[in-house]
C-alpha atoms as a PDB file:
ATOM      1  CA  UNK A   1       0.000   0.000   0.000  1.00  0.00           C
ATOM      2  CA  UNK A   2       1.429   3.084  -0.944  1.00  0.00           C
ATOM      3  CA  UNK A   3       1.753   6.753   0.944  1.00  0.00           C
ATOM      4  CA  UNK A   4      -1.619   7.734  -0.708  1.00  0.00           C
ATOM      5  CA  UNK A   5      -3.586   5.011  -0.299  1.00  0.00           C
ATOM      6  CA  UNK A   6      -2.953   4.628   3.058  1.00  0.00           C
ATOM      7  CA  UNK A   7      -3.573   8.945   3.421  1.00  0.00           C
ATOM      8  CA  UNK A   8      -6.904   8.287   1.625  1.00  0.00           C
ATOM      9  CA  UNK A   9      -8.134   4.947   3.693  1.00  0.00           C
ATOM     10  CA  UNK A  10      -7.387   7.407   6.700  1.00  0.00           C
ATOM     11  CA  UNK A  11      -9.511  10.184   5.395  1.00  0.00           C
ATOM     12  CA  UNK A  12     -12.318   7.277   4.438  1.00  0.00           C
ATOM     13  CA  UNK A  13     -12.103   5.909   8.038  1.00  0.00           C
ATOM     14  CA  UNK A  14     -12.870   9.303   9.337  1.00  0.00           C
ATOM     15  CA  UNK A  15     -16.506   9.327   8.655  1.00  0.00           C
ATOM     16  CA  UNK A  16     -16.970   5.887   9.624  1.00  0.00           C
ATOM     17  CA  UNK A  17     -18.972   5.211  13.230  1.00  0.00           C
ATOM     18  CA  UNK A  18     -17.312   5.512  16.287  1.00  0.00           C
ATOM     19  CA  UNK A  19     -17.539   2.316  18.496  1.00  0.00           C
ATOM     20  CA  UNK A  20     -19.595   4.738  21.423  1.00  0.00           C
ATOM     21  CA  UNK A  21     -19.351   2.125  24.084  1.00  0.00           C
ATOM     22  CA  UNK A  22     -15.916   2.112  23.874  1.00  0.00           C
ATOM     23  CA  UNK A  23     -15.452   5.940  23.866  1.00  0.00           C
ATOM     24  CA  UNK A  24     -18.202   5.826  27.067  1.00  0.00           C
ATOM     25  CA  UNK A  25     -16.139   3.285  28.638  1.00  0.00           C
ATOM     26  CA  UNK A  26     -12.920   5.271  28.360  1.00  0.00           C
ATOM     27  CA  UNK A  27     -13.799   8.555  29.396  1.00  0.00           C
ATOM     28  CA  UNK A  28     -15.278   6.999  32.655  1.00  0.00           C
ATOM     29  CA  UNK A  29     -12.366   5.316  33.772  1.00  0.00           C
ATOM     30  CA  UNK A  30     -10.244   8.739  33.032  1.00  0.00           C
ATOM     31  CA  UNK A  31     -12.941  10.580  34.702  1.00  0.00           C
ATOM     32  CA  UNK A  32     -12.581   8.024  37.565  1.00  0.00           C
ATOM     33  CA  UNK A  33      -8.973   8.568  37.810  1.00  0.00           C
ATOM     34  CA  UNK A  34      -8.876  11.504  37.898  1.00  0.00           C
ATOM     35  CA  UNK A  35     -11.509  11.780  40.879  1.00  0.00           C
ATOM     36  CA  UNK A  36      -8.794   9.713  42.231  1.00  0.00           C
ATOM     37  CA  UNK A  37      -5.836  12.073  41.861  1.00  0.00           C
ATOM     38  CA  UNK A  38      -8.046  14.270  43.087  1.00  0.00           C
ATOM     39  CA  UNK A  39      -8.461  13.366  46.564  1.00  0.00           C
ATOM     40  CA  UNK A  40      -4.812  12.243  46.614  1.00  0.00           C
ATOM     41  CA  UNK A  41      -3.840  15.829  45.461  1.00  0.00           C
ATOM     42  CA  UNK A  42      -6.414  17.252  48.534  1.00  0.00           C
ATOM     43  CA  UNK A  43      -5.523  14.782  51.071  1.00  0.00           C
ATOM     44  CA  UNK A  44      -1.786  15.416  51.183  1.00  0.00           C
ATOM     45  CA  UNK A  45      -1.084  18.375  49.679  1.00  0.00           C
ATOM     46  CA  UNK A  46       1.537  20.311  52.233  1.00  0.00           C
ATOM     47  CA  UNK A  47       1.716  24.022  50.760  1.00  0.00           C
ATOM     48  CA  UNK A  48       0.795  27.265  52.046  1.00  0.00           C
ATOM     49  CA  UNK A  49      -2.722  27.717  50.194  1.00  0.00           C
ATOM     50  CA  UNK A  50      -4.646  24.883  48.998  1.00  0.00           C
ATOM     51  CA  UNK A  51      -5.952  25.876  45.294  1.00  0.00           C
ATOM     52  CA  UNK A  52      -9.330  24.240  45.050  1.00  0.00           C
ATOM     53  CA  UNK A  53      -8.952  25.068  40.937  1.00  0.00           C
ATOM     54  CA  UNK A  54      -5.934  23.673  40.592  1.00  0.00           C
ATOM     55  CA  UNK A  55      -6.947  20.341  42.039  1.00  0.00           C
ATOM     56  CA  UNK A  56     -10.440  20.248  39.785  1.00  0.00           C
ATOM     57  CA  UNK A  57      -8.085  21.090  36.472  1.00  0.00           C
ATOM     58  CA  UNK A  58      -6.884  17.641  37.783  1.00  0.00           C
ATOM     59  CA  UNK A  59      -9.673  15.901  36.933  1.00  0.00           C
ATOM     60  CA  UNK A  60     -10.386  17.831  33.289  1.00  0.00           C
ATOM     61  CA  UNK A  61      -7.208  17.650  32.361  1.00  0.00           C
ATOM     62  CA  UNK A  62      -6.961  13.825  32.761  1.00  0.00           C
ATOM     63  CA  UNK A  63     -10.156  13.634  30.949  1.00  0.00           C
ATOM     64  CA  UNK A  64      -9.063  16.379  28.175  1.00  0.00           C
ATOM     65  CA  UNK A  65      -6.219  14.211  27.667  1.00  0.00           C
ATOM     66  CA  UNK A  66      -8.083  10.807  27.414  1.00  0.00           C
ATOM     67  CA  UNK A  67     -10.463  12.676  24.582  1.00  0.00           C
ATOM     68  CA  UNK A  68      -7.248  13.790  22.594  1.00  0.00           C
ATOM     69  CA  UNK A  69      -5.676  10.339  22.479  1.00  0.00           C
ATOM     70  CA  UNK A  70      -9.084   8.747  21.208  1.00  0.00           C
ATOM     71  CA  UNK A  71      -9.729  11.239  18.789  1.00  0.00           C
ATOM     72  CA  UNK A  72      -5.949  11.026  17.180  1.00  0.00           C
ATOM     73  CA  UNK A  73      -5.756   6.854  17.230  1.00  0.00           C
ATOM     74  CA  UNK A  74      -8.665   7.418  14.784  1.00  0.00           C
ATOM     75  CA  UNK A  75      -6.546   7.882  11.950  1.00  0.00           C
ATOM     76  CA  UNK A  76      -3.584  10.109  11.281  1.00  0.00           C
ATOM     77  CA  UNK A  77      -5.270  12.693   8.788  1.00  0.00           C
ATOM     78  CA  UNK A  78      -6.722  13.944  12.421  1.00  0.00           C
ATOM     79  CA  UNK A  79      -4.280  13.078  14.369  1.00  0.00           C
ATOM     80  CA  UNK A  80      -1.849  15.537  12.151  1.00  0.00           C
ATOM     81  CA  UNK A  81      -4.690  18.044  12.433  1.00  0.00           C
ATOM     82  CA  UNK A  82      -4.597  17.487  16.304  1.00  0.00           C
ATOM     83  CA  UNK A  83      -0.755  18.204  16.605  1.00  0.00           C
ATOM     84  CA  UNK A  84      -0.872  21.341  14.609  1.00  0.00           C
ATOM     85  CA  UNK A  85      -3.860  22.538  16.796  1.00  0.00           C
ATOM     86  CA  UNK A  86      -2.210  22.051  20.189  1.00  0.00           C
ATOM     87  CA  UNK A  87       1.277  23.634  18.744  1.00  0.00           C
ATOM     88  CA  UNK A  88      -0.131  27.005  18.644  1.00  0.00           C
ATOM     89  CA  UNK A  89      -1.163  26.855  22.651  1.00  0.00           C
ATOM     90  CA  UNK A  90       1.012  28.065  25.137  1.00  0.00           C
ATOM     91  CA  UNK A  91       0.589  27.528  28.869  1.00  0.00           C
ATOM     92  CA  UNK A  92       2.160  30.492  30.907  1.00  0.00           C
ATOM     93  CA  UNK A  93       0.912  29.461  34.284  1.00  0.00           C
ATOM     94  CA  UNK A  94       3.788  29.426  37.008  1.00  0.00           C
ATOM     95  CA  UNK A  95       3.470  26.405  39.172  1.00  0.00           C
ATOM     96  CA  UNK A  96       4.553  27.300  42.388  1.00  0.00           C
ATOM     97  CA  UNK A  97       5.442  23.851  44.115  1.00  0.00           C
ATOM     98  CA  UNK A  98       7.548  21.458  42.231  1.00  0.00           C
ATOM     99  CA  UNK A  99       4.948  18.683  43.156  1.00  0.00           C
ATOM    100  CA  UNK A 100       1.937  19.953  41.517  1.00  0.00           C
ATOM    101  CA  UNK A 101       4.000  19.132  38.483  1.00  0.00           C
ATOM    102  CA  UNK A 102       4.399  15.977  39.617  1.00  0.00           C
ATOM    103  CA  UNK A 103       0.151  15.509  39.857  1.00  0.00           C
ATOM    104  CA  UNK A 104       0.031  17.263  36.583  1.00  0.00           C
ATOM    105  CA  UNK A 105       1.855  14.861  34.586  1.00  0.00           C
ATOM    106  CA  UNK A 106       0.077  12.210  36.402  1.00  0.00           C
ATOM    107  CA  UNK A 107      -2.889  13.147  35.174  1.00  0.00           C
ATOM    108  CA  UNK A 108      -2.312  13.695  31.433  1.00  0.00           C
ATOM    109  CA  UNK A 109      -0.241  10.285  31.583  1.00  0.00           C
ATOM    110  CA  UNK A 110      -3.273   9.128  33.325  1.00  0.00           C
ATOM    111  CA  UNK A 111      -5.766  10.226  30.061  1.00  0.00           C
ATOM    112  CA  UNK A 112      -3.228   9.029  28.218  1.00  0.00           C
ATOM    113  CA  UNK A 113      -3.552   4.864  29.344  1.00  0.00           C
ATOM    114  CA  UNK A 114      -7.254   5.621  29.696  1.00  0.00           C
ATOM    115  CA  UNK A 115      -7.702   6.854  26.094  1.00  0.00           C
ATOM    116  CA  UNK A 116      -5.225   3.816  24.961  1.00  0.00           C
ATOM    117  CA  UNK A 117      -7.752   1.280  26.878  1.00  0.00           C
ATOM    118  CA  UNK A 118      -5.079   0.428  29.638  1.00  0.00           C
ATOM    119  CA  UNK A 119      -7.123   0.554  31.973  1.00  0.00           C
ATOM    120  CA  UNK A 120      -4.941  -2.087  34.050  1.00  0.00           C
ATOM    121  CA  UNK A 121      -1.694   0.245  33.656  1.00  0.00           C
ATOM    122  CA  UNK A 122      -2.891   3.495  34.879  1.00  0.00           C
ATOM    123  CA  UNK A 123      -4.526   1.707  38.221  1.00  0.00           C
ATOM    124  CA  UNK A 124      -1.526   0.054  38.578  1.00  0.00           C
ATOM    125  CA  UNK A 125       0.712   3.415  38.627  1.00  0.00           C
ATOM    126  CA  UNK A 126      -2.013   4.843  40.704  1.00  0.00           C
ATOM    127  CA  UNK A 127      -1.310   2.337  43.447  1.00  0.00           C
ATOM    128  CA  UNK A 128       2.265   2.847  42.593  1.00  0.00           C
ATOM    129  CA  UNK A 129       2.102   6.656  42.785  1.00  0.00           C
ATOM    130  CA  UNK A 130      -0.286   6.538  46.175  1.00  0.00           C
ATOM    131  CA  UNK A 131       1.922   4.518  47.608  1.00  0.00           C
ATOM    132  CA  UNK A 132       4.861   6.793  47.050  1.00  0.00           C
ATOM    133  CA  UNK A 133       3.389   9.840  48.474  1.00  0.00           C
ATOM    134  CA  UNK A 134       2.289   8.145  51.223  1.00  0.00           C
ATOM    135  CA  UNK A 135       5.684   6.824  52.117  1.00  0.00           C
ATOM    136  CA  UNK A 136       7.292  10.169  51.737  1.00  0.00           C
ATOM    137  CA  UNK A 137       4.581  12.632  53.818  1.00  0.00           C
ATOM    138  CA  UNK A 138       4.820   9.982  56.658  1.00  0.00           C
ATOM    139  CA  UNK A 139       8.500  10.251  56.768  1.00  0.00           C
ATOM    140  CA  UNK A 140       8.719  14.175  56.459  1.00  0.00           C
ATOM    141  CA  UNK A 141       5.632  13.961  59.236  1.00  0.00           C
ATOM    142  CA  UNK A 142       7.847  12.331  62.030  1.00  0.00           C
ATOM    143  CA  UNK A 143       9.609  15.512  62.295  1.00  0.00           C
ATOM    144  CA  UNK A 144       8.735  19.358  62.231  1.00  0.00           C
ATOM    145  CA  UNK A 145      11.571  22.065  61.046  1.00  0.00           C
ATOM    146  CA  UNK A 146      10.914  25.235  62.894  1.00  0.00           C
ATOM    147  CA  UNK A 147      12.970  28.445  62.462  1.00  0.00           C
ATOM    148  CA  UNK A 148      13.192  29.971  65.979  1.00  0.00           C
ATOM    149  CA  UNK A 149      14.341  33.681  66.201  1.00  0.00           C
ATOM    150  CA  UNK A 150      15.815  34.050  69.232  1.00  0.00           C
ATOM    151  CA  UNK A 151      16.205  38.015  70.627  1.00  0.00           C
ATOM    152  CA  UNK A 152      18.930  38.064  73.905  1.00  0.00           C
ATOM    153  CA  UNK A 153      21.571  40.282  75.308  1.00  0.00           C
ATOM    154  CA  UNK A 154      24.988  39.284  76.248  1.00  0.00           C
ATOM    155  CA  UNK A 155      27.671  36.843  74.302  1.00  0.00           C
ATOM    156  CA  UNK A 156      27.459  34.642  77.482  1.00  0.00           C
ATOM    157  CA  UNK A 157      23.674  34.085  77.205  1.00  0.00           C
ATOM    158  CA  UNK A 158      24.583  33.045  72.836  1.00  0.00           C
ATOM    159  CA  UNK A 159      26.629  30.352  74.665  1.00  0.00           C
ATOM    160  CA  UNK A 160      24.248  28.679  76.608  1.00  0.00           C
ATOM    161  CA  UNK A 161      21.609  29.131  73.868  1.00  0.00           C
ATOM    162  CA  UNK A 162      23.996  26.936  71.965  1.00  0.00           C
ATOM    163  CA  UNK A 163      24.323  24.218  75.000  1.00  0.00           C
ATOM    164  CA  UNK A 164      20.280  24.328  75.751  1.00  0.00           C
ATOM    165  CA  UNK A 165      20.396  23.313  71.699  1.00  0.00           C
ATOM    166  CA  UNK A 166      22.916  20.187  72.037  1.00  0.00           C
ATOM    167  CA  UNK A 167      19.869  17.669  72.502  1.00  0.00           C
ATOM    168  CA  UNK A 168      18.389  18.594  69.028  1.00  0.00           C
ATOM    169  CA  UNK A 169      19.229  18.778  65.398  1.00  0.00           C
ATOM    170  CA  UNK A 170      19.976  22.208  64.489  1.00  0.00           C
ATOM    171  CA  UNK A 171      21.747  24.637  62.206  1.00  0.00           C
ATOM    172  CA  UNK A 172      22.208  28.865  62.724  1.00  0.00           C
ATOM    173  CA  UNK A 173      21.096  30.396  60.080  1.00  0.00           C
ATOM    174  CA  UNK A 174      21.986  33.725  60.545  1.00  0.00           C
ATOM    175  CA  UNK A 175      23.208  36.152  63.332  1.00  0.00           C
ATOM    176  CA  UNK A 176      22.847  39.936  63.228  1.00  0.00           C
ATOM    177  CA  UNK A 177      24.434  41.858  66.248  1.00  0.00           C
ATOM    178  CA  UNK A 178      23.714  45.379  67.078  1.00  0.00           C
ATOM    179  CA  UNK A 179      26.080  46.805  70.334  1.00  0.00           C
ATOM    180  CA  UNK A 180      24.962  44.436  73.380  1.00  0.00           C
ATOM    181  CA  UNK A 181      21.628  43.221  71.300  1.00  0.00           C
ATOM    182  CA  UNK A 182      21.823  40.244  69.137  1.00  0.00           C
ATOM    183  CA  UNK A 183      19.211  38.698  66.988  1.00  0.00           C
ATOM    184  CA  UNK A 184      20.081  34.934  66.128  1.00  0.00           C
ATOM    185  CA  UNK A 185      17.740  32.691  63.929  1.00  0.00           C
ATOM    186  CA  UNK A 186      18.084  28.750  64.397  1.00  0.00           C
ATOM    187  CA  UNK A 187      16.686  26.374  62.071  1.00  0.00           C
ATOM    188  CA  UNK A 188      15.763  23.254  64.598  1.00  0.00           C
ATOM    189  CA  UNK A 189      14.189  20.278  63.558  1.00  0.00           C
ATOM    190  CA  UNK A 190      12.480  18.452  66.379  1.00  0.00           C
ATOM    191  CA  UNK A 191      10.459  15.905  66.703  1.00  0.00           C
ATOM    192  CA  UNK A 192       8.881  16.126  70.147  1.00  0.00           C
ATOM    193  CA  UNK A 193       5.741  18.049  69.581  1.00  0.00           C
ATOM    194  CA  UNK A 194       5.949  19.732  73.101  1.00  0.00           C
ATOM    195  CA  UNK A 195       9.063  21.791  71.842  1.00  0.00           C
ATOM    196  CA  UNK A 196      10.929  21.554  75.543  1.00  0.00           C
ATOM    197  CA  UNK A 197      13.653  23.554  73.493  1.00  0.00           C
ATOM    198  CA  UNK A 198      11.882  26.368  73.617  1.00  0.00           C
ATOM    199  CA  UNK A 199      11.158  26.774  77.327  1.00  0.00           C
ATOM    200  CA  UNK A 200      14.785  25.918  77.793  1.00  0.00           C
ATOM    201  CA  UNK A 201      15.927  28.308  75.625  1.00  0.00           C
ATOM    202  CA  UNK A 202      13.048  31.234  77.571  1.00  0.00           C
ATOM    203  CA  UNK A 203      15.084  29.707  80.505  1.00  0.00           C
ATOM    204  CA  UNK A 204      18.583  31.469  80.051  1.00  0.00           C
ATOM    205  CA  UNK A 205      19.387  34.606  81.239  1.00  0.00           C
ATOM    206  CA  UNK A 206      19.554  37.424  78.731  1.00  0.00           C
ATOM    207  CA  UNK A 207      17.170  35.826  76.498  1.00  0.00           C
ATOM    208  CA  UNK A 208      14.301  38.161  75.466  1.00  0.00           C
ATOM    209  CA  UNK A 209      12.163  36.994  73.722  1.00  0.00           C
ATOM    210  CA  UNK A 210      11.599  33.638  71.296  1.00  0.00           C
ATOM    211  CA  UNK A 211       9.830  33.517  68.007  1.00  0.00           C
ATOM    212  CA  UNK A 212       8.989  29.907  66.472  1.00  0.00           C
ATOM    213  CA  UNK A 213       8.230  29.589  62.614  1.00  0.00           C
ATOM    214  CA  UNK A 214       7.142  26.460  61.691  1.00  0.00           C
ATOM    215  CA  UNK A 215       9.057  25.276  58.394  1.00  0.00           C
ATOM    216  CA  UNK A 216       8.659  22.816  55.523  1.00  0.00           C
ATOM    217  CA  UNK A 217      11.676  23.175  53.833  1.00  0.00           C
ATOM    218  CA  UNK A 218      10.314  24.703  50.682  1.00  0.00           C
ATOM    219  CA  UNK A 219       9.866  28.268  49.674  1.00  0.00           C
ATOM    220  CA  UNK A 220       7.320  29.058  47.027  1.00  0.00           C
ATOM    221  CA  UNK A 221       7.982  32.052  45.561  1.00  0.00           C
END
C-alpha cells in the first residue's frame, strides 16, 4: 500500500462510526482517575494555600487528555490536524510547588492509558504513585523544622543558647548583632511536639524573647 492510499483509507475511516461504548467506557475510567488524583492531590497536599482550581483542572485535564488520544488513534489525517492545533497553545501558568508538576503529569499520563484502553496500567501506577506519596509525607511527618528567632543580650547568654540546643538537630542560620543586642535565627528540627527547646531556651538569662516559625523546607515564591 502506498503513501496515498494509506492517506486516503485514513480520510475514508474518518466518517466511519465511532464504536460509542468504547469511547463511554474510556472517558469513565479517566474521569474516575482523575476523581482519584483528586483526593490524593487534597488529602496530602503540604503548601501554604490549597488551590481548590488547581486540584479540579486535575480531573479535566486527565479527561481532556483521554479525549485527545481517542480522537488522534482514529486515523492520522486527524491526528496531524490534532498536533498542529495544540502547537499554537502556550501555557504560561507558574506552578509554584515542584509537586503539583508531579500531579500534573500524572494526570495527562493518566488520560493518556485511559484513552489507549489500559485501563490495568494506569490503576496500577495509581497504586504505585499513592503509595509513594504516602511513604514520603509519613517520613517528612515524624519531624517538624521550625525556624526559631531568638532576641537576647549578652555573648554569654549566645553560649548557653547553643548548649540548651545540644539535645536537638539544628543549624544557625543567621546572626545579626547590634552593640549588646543580638538577633540569632536557628533552624531546629524536632520531633517532640511539646518543643521543651523552647522553654529551655526562655530559661537562660539574657534571652528576650523567642519567636517559632514552623518550616517545611520549601519556599514558594
Amino acid at each position: 500500500m502506498s503513501t496515498k492510499d494509506f492517506i486516503k483509507k485514513s480520510v475514508l475511516n474518518a466518517f466511519t462510526q465511532y464504536d460509542a461504548p468504547k469511547l463511554a467506557v474510556a472517558l469513565l475510567a479517566a474521569l474516575a482517575l482523575g476523581i482519584l488524583i483528586y483526593l490524593v492531590y487534597r488529602k496530602f497536599y503540604t503548601g501554604v494555600v490549597y488551590s481548590r482550581s488547581f486540584a479540579v483542572t486535575l480531573v479535566g485535564m486527565c479527561v481532556l487528555t483521554c479525549m485527545v488520544t481517542l480522537a488522534i488513534s482514529t486515523n492520522v489525517v486527524i491526528s496531524l490536524g490534532m498536533v498542529g492545533a495544540l502547537s499554537i497553545v502556550r501555557f504560561r501558568t507558574a506552578v509554584k510547588d515542584p509537586l503539583d508538576l508531579l500531579y500534573l503529569f500524572w494526570s495527562i499520563t493518566t488520560g493518556i492509558t485511559a484513552g489507549a484502553g489500559m485501563y490495568a496500567l494506569g490503576l496500577v501506577t495509581a497504586a504505585v504513585m499513592i503509595v509513594m506519596i504516602y511513604l514520603f509525607s509519613h517520613w517528612q511527618a515524624k519531624g517538624r523544622v521550625y525556624i526559631a528567632v531568638i532576641h537576647y543580650v549578652g555573648t554569654e547568654a549566645g553560649d548557653d543558647i547553643v548548649r540548651a540546643l545540644r539535645r536537638i538537630k539544628y543549624a544557625v542560620k543567621s546572626k545579626t548583632m547590634r552593640g549588646e543586642n543580638t538577633e540569632m535565627a536557628v533552624e531546629v528540627f524536632c520531633k517532640d511536639p511539646n518543643m521543651e527547646f523552647a522553654d529551655r531556651i526562655r530559661a537562660v538569662k539574657g534571652v528576650q524573647d523567642v519567636t517559632l516559625i514552623q518550616y517545611n523546607g520549601e519556599y514558594h515564591g
